[in-house]
Protein backbone atom coordinates (compact mmCIF):
# COMPACT_ATOMS: atom_id res chain seq x y z
CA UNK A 1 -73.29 -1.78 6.06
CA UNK A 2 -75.65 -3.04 8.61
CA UNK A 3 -76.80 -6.22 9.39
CA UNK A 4 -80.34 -5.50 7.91
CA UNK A 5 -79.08 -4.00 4.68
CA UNK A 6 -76.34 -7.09 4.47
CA UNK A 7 -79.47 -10.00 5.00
CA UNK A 8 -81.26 -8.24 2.38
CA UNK A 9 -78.11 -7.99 -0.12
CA UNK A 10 -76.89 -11.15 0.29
CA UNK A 11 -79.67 -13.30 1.80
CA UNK A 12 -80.81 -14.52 5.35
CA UNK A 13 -78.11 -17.02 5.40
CA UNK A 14 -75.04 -15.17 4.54
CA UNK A 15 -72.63 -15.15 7.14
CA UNK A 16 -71.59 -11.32 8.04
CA UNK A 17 -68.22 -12.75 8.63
CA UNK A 18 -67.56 -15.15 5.69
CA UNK A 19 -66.36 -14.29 2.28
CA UNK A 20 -67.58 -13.78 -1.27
CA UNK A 21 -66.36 -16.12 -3.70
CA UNK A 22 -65.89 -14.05 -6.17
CA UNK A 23 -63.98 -11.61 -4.49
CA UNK A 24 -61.56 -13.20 -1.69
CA UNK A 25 -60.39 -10.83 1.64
CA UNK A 26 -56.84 -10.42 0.54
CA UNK A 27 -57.71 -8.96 -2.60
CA UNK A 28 -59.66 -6.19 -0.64
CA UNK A 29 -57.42 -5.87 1.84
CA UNK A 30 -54.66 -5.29 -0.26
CA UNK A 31 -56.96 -2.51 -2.15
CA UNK A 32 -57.39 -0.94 1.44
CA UNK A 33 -53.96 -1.29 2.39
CA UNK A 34 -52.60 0.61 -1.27
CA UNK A 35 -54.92 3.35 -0.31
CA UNK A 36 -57.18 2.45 -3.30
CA UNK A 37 -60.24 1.82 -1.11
CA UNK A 38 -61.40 2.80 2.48
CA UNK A 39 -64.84 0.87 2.37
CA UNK A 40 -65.57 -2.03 4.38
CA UNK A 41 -65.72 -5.76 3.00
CA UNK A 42 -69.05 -5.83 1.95
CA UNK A 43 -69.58 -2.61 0.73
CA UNK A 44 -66.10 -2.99 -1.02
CA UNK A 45 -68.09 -6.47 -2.50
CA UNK A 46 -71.03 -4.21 -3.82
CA UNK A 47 -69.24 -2.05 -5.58
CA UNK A 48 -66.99 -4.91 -7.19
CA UNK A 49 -70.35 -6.39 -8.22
CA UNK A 50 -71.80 -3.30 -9.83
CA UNK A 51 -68.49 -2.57 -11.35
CA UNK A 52 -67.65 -6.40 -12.82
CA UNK A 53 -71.38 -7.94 -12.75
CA UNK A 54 -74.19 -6.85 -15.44
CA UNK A 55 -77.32 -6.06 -13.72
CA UNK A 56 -79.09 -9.30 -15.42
CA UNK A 57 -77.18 -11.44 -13.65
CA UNK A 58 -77.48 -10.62 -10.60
């Protein structure tokens, strides 16, 4: 994800290198690490969101 895409995700004052609260680090990086994931952070994040997260409340 680029930075463009990421500002207009998450917002202009979303920190590229902080976390989501909803989904911490170590729970992706533990996905990553047992081979169930090879996407970045945020992307990883997205796809929690449109897994977990009804489109309405977004």
């Amino acid at each position: 994800m680029n930075a463009s895409r990421f500002h207009e995700v998450f917002g202009d004052d979303a920190d590229f290198w902080g976390e989501d609260p909803d989904w911490r680090i170590e729970d992706w990086q533990i996905e990553v690490s047992e081979d169930n994931t090879r996407l970045g952070y945020w992307d990883w994040v997205l796809a929690q969101r449109d897994l977990f997260i009804p489109d309405e409340e977004l």
